[in-house]
PDB file of N, CA and C in Angstrom:
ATOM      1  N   UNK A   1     163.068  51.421  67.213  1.00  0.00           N
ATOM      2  CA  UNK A   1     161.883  52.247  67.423  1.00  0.00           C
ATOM      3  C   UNK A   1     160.885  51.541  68.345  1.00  0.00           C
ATOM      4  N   UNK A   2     160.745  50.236  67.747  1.00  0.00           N
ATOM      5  CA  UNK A   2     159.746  49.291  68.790  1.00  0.00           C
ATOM      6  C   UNK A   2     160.127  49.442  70.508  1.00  0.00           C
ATOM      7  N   UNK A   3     161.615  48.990  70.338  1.00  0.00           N
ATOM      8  CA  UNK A   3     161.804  48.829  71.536  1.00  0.00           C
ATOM      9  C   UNK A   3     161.737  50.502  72.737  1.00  0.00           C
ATOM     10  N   UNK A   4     162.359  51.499  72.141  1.00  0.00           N
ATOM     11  CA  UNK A   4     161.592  52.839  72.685  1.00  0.00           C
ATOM     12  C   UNK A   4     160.445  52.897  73.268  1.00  0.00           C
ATOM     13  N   UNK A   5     159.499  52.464  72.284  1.00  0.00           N
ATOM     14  CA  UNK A   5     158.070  52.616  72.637  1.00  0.00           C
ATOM     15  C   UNK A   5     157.726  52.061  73.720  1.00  0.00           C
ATOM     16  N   UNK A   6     158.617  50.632  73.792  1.00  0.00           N
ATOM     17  CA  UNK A   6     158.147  49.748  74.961  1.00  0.00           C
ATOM     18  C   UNK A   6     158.413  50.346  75.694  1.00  0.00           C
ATOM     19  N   UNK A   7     159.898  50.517  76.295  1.00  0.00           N
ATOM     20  CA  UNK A   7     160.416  50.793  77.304  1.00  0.00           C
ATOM     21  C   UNK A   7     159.555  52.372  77.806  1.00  0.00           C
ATOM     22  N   UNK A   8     159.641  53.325  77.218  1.00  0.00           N
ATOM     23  CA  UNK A   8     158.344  54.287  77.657  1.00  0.00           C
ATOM     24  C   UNK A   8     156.949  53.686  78.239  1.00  0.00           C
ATOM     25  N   UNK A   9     156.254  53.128  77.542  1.00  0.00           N
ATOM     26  CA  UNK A   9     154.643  52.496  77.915  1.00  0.00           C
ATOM     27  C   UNK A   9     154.961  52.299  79.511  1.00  0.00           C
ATOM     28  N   UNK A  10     156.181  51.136  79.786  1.00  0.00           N
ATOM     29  CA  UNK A  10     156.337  50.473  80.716  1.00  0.00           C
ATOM     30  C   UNK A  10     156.605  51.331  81.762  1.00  0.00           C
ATOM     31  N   UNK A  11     157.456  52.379  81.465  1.00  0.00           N
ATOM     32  CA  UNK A  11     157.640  53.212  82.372  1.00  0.00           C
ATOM     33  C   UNK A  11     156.576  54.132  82.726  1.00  0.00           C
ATOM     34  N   UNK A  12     155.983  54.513  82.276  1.00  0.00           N
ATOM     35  CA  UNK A  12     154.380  55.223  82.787  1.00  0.00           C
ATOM     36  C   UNK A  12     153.013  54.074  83.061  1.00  0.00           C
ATOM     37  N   UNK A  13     153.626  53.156  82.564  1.00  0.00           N
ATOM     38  CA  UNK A  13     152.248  52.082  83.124  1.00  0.00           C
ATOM     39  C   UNK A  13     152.728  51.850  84.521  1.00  0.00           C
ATOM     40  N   UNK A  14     154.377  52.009  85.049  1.00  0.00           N
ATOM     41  CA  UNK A  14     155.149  51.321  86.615  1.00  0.00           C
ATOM     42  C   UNK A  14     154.412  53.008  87.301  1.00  0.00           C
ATOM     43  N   UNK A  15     154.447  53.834  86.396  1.00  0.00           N
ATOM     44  CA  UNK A  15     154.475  54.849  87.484  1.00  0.00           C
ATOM     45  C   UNK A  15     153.484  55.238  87.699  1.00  0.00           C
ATOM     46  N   UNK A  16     152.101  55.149  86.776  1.00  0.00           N
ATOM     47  CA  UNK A  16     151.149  55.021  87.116  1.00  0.00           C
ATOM     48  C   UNK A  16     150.043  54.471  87.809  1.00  0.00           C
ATOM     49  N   UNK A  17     150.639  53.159  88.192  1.00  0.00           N
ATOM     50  CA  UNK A  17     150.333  52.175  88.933  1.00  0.00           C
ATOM     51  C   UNK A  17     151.140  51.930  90.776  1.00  0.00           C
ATOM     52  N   UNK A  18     151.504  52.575  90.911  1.00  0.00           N
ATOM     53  CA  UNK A  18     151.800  52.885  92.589  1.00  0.00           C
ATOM     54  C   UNK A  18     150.218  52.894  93.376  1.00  0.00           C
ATOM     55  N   UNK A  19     150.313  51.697  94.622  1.00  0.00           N
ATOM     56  CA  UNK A  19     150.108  51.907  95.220  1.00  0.00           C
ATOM     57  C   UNK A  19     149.704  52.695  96.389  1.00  0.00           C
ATOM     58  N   UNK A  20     149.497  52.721  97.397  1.00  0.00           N
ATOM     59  CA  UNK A  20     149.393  53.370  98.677  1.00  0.00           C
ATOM     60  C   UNK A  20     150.294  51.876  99.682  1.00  0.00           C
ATOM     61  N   UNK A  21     151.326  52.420  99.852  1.00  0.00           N
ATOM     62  CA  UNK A  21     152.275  51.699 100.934  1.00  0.00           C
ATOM     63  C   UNK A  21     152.732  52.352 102.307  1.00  0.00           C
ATOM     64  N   UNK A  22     153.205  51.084 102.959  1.00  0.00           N
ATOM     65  CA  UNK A  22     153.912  51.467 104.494  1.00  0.00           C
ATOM     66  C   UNK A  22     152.541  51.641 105.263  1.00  0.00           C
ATOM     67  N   UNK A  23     153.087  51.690 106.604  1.00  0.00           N
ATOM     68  CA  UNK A  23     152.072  51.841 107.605  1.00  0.00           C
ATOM     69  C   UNK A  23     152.438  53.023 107.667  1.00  0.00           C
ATOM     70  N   UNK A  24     151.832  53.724 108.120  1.00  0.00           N
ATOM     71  CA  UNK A  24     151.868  55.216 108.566  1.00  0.00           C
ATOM     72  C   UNK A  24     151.067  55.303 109.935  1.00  0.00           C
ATOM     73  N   UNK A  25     150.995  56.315 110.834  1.00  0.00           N
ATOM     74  CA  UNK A  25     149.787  56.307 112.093  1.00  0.00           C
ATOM     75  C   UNK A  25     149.571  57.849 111.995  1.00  0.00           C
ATOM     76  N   UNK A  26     148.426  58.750 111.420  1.00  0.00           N
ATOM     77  CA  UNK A  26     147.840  59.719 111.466  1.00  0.00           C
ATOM     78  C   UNK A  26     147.624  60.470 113.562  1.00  0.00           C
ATOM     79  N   UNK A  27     148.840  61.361 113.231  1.00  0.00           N
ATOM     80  CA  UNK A  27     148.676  62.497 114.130  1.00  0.00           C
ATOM     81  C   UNK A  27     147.728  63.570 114.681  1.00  0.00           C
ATOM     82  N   UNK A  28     146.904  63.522 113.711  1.00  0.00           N
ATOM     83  CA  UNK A  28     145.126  64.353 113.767  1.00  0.00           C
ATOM     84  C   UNK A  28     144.178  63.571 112.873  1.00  0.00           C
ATOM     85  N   UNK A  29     143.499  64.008 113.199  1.00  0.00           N
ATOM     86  CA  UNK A  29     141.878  63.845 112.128  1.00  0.00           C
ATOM     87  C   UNK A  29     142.346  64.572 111.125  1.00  0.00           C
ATOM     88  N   UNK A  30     141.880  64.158 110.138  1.00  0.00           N
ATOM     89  CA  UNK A  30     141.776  64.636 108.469  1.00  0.00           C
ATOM     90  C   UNK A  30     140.465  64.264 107.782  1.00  0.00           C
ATOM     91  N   UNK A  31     140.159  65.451 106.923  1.00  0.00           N
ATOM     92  CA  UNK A  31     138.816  64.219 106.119  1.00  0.00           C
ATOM     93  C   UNK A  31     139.758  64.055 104.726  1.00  0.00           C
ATOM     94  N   UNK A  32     139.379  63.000 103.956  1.00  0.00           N
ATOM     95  CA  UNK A  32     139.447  62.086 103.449  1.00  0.00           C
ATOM     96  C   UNK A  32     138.484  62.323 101.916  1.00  0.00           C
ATOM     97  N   UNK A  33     138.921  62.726 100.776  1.00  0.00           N
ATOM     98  CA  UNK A  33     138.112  62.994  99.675  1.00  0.00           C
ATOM     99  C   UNK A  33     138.134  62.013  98.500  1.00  0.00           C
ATOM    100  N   UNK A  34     137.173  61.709  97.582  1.00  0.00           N
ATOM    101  CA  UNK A  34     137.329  60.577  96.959  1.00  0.00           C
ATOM    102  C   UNK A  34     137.465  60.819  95.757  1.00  0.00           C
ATOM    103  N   UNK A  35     138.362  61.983  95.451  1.00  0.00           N
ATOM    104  CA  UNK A  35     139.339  62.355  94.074  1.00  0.00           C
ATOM    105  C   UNK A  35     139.857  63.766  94.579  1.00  0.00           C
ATOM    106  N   UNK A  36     141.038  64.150  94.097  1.00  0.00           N
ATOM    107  CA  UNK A  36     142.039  64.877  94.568  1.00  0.00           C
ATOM    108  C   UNK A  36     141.088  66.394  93.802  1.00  0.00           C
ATOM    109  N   UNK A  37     140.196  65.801  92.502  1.00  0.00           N
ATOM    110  CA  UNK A  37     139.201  67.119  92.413  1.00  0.00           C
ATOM    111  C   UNK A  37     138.644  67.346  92.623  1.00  0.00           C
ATOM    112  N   UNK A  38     138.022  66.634  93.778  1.00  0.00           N
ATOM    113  CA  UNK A  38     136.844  66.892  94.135  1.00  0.00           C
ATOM    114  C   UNK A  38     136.627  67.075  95.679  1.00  0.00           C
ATOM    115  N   UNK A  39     137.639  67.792  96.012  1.00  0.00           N
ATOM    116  CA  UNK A  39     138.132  68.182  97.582  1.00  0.00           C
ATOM    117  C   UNK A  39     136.499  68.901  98.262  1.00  0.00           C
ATOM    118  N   UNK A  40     135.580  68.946  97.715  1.00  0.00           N
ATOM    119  CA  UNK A  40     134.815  69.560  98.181  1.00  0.00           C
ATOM    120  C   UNK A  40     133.627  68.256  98.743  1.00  0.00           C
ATOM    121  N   UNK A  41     133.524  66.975  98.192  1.00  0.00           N
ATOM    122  CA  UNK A  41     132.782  66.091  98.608  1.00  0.00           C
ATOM    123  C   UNK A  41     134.401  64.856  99.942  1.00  0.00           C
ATOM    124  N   UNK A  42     133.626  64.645 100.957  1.00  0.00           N
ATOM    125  CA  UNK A  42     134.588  63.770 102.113  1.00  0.00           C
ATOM    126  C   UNK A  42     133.970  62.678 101.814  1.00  0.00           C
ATOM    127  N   UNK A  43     134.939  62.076 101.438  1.00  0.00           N
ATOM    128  CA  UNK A  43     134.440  60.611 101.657  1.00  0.00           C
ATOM    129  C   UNK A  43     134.151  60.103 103.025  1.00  0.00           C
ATOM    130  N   UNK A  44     135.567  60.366 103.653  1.00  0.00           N
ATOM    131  CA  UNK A  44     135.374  59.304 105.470  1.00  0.00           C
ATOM    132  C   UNK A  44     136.325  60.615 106.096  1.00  0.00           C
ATOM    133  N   UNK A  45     136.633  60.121 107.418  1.00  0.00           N
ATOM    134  CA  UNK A  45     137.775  60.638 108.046  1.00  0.00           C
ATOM    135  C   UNK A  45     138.831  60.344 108.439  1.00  0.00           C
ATOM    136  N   UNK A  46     139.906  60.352 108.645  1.00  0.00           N
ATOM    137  CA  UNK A  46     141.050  59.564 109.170  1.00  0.00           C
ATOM    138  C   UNK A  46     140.864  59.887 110.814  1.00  0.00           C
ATOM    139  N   UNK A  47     140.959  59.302 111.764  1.00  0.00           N
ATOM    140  CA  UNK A  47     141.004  59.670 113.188  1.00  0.00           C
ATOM    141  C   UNK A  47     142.459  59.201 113.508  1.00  0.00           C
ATOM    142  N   UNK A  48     142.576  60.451 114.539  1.00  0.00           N
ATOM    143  CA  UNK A  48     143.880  60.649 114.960  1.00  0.00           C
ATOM    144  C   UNK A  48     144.327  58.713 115.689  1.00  0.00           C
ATOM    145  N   UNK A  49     145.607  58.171 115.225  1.00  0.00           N
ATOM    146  CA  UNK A  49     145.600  56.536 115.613  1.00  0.00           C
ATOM    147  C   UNK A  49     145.727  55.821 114.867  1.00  0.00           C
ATOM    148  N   UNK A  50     144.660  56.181 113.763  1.00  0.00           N
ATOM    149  CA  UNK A  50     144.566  55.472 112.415  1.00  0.00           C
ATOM    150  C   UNK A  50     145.828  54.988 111.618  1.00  0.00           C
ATOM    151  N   UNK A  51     146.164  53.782 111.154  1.00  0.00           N
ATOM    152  CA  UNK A  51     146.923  53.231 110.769  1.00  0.00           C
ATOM    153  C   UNK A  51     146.552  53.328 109.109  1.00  0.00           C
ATOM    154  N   UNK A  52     147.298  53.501 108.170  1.00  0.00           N
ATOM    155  CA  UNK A  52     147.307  53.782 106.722  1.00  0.00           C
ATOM    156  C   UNK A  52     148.265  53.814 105.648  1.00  0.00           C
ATOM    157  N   UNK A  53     148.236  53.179 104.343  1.00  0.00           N
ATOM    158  CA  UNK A  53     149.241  53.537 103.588  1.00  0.00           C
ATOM    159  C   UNK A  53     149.117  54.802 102.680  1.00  0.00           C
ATOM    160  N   UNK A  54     150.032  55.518 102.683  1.00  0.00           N
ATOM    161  CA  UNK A  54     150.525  56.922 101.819  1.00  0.00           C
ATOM    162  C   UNK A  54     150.861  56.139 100.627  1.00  0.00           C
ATOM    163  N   UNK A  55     150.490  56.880  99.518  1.00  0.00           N
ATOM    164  CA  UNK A  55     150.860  56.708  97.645  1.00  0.00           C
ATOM    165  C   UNK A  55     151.224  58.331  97.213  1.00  0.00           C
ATOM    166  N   UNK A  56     150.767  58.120  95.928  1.00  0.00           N
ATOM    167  CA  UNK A  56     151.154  59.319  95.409  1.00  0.00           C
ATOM    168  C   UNK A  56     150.756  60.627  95.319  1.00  0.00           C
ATOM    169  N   UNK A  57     151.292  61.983  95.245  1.00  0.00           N
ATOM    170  CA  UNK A  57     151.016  62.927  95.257  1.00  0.00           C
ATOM    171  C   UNK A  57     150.280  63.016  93.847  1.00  0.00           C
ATOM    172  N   UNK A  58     149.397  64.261  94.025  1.00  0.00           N
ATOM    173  CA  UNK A  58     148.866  64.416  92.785  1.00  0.00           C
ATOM    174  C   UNK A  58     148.804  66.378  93.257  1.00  0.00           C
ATOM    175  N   UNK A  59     148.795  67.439  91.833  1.00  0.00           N
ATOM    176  CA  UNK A  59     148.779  68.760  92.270  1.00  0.00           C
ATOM    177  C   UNK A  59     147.861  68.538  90.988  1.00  0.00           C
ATOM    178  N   UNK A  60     146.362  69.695  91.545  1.00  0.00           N
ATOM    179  CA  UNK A  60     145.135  70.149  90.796  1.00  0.00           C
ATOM    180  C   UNK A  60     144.726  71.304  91.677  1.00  0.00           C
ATOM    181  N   UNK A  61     144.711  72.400  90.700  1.00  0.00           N
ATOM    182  CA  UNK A  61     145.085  73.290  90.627  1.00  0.00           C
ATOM    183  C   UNK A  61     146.053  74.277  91.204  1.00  0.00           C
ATOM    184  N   UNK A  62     145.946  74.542  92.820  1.00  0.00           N
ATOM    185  CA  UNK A  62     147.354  74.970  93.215  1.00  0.00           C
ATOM    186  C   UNK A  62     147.140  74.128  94.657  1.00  0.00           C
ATOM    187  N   UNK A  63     146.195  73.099  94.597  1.00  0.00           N
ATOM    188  CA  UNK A  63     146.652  72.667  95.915  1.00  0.00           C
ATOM    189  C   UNK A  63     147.431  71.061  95.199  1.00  0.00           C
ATOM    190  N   UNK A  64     147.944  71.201  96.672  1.00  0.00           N
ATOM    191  CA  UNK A  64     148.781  69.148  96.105  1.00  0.00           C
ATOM    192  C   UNK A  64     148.198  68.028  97.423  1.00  0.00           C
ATOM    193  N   UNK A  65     147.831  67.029  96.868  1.00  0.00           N
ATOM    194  CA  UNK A  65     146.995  66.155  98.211  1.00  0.00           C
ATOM    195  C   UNK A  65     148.109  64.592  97.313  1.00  0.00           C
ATOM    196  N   UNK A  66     147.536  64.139  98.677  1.00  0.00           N
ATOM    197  CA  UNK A  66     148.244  62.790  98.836  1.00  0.00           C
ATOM    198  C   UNK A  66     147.356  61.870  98.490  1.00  0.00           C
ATOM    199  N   UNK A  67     147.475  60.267  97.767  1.00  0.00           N
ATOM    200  CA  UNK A  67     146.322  59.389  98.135  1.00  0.00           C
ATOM    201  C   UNK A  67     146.705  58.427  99.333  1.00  0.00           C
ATOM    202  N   UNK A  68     145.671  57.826  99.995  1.00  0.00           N
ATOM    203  CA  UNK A  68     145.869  57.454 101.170  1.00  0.00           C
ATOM    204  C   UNK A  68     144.774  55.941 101.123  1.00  0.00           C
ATOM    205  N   UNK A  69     145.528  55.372 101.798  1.00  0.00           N
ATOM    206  CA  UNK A  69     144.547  53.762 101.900  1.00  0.00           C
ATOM    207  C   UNK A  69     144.265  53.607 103.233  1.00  0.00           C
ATOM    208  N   UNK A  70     143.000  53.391 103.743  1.00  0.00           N
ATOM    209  CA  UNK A  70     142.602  52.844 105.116  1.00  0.00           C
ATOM    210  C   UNK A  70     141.875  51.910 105.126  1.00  0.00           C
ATOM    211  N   UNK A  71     141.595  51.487 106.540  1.00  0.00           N
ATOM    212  CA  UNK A  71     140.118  49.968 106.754  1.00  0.00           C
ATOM    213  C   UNK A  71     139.218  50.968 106.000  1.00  0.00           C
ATOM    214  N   UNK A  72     138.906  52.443 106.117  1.00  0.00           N
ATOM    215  CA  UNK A  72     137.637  53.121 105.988  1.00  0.00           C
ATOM    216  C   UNK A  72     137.683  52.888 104.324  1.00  0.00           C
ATOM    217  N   UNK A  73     138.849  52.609 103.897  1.00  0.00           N
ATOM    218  CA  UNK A  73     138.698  53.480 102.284  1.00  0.00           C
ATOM    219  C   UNK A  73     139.973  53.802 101.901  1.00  0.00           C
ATOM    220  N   UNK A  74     139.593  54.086 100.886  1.00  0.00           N
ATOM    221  CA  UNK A  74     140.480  54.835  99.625  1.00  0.00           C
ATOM    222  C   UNK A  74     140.519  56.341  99.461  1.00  0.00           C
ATOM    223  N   UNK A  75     141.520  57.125  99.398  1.00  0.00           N
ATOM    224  CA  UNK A  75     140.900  58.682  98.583  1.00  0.00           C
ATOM    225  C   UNK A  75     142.412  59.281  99.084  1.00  0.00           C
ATOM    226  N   UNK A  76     142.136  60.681  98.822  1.00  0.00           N
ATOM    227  CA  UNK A  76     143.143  61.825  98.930  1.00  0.00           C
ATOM    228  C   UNK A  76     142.589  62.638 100.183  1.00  0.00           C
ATOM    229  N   UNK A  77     144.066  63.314 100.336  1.00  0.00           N
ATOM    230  CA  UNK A  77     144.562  63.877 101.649  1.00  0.00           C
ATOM    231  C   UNK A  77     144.860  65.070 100.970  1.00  0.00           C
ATOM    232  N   UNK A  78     144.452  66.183 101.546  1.00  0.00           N
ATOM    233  CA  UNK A  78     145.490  67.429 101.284  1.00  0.00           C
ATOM    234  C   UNK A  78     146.488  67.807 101.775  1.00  0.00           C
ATOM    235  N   UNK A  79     146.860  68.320 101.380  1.00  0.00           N
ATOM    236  CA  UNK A  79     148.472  68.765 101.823  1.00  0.00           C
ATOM    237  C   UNK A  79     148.484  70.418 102.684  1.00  0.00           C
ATOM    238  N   UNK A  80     148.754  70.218 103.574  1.00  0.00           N
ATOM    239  CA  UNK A  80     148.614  71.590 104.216  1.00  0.00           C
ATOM    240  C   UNK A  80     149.727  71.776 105.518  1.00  0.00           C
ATOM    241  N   UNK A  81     150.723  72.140 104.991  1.00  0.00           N
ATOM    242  CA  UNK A  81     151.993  72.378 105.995  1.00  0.00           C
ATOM    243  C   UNK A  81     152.117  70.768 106.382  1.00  0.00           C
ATOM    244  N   UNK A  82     152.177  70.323 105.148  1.00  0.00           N
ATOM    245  CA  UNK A  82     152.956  68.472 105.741  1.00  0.00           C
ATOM    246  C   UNK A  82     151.700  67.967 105.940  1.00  0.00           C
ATOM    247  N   UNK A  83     151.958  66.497 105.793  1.00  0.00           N
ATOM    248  CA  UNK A  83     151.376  65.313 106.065  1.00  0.00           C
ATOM    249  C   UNK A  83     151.512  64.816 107.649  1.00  0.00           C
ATOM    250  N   UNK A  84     150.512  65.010 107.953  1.00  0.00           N
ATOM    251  CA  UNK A  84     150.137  64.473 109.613  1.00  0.00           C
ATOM    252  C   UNK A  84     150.124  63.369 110.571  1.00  0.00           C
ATOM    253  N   UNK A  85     151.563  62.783 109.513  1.00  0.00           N
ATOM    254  CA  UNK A  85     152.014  61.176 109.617  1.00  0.00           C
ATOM    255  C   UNK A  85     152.986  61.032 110.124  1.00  0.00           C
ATOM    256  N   UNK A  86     153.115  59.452 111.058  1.00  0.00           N
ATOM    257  CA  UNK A  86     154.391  59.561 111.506  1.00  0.00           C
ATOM    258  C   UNK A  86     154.297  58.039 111.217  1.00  0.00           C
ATOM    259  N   UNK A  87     155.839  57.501 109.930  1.00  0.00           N
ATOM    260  CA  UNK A  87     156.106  56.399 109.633  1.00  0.00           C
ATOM    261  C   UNK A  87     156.462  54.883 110.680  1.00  0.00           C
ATOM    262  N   UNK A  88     155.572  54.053 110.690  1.00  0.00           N
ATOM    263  CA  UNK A  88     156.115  52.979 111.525  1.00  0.00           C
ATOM    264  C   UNK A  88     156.910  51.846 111.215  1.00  0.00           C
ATOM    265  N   UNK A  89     157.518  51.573 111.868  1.00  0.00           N
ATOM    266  CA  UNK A  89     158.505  50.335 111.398  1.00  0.00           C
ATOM    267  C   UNK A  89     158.158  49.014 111.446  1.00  0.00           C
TER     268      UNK A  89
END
Protein backbone atom coordinates (compact mmCIF):
# COMPACT_ATOMS: atom_id res chain seq x y z
CA UNK A 1 0.00 0.00 0.00
CA UNK A 2 2.92 2.33 1.09
CA UNK A 3 4.74 1.72 -1.79
CA UNK A 4 1.55 2.68 -4.31
CA UNK A 5 1.23 5.78 -2.64
CA UNK A 6 4.77 6.58 -3.31
CA UNK A 7 5.09 5.69 -6.60
CA UNK A 8 1.79 7.92 -7.45
CA UNK A 9 2.99 11.21 -5.29
CA UNK A 10 6.19 10.85 -7.40
CA UNK A 11 4.56 10.61 -10.44
CA UNK A 12 2.45 13.83 -10.20
CA UNK A 13 5.13 15.67 -8.21
CA UNK A 14 7.63 14.63 -11.93
CA UNK A 15 4.70 15.85 -13.81
CA UNK A 16 3.93 18.65 -12.15
CA UNK A 17 7.12 20.02 -12.03
CA UNK A 18 8.16 20.42 -15.88
CA UNK A 19 9.86 23.05 -16.82
CA UNK A 20 9.84 25.35 -19.87
CA UNK A 21 12.66 23.70 -22.21
CA UNK A 22 14.54 23.85 -25.66
CA UNK A 23 15.20 26.92 -27.49
CA UNK A 24 12.50 27.75 -29.59
CA UNK A 25 12.65 31.27 -31.95
CA UNK A 26 9.04 32.93 -32.04
CA UNK A 27 7.72 33.57 -35.70
CA UNK A 28 5.39 36.68 -34.65
CA UNK A 29 4.73 38.80 -31.71
CA UNK A 30 2.53 37.28 -29.10
CA UNK A 31 1.54 38.82 -25.76
CA UNK A 32 2.48 36.91 -23.01
CA UNK A 33 -0.05 36.44 -19.82
CA UNK A 34 0.93 35.75 -16.30
CA UNK A 35 -1.56 32.77 -15.63
CA UNK A 36 -3.26 30.76 -18.26
CA UNK A 37 -6.56 32.44 -16.26
CA UNK A 38 -5.99 35.31 -16.51
CA UNK A 39 -5.58 35.81 -20.35
CA UNK A 40 -7.06 39.12 -19.97
CA UNK A 41 -4.03 40.90 -17.95
CA UNK A 42 -0.27 40.73 -20.55
CA UNK A 43 2.38 40.45 -18.78
CA UNK A 44 5.24 41.27 -21.67
CA UNK A 45 5.41 40.39 -25.33
CA UNK A 46 7.29 37.92 -27.19
CA UNK A 47 8.81 39.79 -30.41
CA UNK A 48 9.05 38.10 -33.49
CA UNK A 49 13.27 36.60 -33.02
CA UNK A 50 12.80 36.00 -29.57
CA UNK A 51 14.49 33.02 -28.35
CA UNK A 52 12.41 30.88 -25.53
CA UNK A 53 11.64 27.72 -23.78
CA UNK A 54 8.05 25.99 -24.36
CA UNK A 55 6.61 23.79 -21.10
CA UNK A 56 3.39 22.68 -20.56
CA UNK A 57 0.04 22.96 -21.90
CA UNK A 58 -2.60 23.85 -19.63
CA UNK A 59 -6.75 23.97 -21.01
CA UNK A 60 -9.11 26.63 -18.84
CA UNK A 61 -12.03 26.80 -20.01
CA UNK A 62 -12.18 26.06 -23.77
CA UNK A 63 -9.11 27.76 -24.64
CA UNK A 64 -5.55 25.73 -24.23
CA UNK A 65 -2.25 28.08 -23.86
CA UNK A 66 1.22 27.04 -23.48
CA UNK A 67 3.74 28.22 -20.65
CA UNK A 68 6.65 29.87 -22.04
CA UNK A 69 10.10 31.14 -20.49
CA UNK A 70 11.95 34.27 -21.81
CA UNK A 71 14.86 37.04 -20.81
CA UNK A 72 11.35 39.10 -20.45
CA UNK A 73 9.68 36.50 -18.12
CA UNK A 74 7.64 33.79 -17.36
CA UNK A 75 3.80 33.19 -18.34
CA UNK A 76 1.41 31.56 -20.92
CA UNK A 77 0.85 31.66 -24.57
CA UNK A 78 -2.37 30.90 -26.18
CA UNK A 79 -2.94 28.58 -28.48
CA UNK A 80 -4.51 29.71 -31.63
CA UNK A 81 -4.03 27.57 -34.85
CA UNK A 82 -0.47 26.35 -33.42
CA UNK A 83 2.30 27.70 -31.65
CA UNK A 84 4.31 30.35 -33.58
CA UNK A 85 7.56 28.48 -33.01
CA UNK A 86 10.12 27.12 -34.86
CA UNK A 87 12.46 24.54 -32.78
CA UNK A 88 16.32 25.17 -32.85
CA UNK A 89 19.00 22.82 -32.67
Amino acid sequence: MRKSVFIIFCALFAFGCQKPAGRWRALEDMPVFSDANEADQIKFTVKKGDICALGQERVVKIFMYKEIACDQGNGWIMYSNGYPFEKLE
